[in-house]
Protein backbone atom coordinates (compact mmCIF):
# COMPACT_ATOMS: atom_id res chain seq x y z
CA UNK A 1 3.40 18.18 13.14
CA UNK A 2 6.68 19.81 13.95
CA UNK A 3 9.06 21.30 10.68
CA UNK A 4 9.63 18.65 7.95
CA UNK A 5 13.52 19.92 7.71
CA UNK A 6 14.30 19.18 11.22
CA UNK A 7 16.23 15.46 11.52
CA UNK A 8 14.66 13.45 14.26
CA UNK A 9 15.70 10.51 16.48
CA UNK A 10 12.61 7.51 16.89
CA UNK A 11 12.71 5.80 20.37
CA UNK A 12 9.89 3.02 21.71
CA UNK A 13 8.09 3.78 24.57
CA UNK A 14 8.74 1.45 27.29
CA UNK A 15 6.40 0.83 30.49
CA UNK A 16 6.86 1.17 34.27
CA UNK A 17 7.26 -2.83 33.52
CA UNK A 18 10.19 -2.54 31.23
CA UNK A 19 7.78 -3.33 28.07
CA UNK A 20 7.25 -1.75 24.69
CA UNK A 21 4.02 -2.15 22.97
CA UNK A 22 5.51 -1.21 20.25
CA UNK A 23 8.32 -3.47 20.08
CA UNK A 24 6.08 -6.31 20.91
CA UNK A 25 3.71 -6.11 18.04
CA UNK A 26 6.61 -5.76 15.48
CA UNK A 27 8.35 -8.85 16.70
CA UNK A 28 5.07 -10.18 16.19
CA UNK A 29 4.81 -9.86 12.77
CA UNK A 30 5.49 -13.26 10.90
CA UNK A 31 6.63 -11.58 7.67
CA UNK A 32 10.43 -10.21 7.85
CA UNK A 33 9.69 -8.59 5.18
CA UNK A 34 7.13 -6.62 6.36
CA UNK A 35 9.45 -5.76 9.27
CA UNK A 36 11.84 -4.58 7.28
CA UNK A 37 9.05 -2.16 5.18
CA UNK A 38 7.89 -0.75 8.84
CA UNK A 39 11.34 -0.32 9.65
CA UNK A 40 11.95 1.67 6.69
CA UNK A 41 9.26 3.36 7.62
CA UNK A 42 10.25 4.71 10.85
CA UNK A 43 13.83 5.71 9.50
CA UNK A 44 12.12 7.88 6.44
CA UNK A 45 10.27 9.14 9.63
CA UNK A 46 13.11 10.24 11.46
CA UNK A 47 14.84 11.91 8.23
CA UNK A 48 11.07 14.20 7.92
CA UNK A 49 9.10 12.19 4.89
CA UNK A 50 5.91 11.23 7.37
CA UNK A 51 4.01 9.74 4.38
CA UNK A 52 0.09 9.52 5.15
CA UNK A 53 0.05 10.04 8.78
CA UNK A 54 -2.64 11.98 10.57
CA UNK A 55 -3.51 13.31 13.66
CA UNK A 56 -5.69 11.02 15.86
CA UNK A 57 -8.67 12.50 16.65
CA UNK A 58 -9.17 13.67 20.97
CA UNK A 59 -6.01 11.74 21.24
CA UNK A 60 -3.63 14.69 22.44
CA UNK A 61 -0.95 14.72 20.51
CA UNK A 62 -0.73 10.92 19.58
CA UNK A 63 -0.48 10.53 15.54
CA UNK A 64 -1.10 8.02 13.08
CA UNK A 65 1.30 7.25 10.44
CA UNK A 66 -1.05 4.57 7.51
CA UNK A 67 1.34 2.58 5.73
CA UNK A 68 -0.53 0.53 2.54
CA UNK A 69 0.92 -2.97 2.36
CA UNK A 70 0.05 -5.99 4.03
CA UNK A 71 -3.37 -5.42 6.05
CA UNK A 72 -2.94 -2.04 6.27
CA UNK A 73 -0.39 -1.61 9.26
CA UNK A 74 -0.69 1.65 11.18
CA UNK A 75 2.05 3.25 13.37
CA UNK A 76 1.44 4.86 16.57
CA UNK A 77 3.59 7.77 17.66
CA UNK A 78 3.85 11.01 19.00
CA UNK A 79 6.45 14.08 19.70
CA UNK A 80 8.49 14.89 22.20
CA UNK A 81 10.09 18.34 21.40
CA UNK A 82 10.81 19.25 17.62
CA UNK A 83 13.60 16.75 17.35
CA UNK A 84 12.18 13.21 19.57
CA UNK A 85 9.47 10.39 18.04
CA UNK A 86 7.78 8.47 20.54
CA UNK A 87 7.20 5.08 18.76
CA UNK A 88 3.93 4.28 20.97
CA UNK A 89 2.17 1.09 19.48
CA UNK A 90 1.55 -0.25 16.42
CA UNK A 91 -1.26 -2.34 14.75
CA UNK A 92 -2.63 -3.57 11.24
CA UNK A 93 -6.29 -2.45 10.16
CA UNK A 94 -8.74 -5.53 12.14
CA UNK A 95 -6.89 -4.25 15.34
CA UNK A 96 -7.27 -0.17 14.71
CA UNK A 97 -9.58 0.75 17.42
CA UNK A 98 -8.15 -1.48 20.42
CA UNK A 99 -4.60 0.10 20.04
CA UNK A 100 -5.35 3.95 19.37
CA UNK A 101 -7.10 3.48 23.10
CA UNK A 102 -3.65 1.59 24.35
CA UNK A 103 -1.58 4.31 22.76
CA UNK A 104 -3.94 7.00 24.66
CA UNK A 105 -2.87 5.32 27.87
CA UNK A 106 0.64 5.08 27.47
């Protein structure tokens, strides 16, 4: 992970199609409060406190950031350059395994 110190900017990935993965699983999300914690989330991300994230295992770069509320929602990003986030998918716990393999396609 790049220097803690260094202030980032978080963008979504979007598709050839015009489509965020990411995006699309947070506006699913039923509980706007639970938005608003991810949210929060990605903003402490950008300022350098990355919480319990983790690289993701023959995943090239692609990181995931655990955040421990709801069931367990998980972040999917990686880096472009020191000061770039790529917000690449996001999912809770039950749908782990399924999205790690979308955000290793994106």
């Amino acid at each position: 992970m790049p220097n803690e110190s260094v202030l980032r900017v978080a963008h979504e990935f979007v598709d050839s199609d015009g489509r965020s993965p990411f995006r699309e699983w947070l506006l699913n999300i039923k509980d706007v409060r639970a938005q608003a914690k991810i949210t929060k989330a990605i903003v402490q991300m950008e300022s350098g406190n990355f919480g319990d994230c983790k690289a993701i295992t023959n995943a090239h770069g692609i990181f995931e950031k655990r955040l421990h509320f709801g069931p367990g929602y998980r972040i999917y990003y990686c880096f472009d350059g020191a000061k770039l986030i790529i917000l690449l998918a996001g999912s809770d716990k039950s749908t782990q395994r399924a999205t790690i393999e979308l955000a290793k396609g994106t």
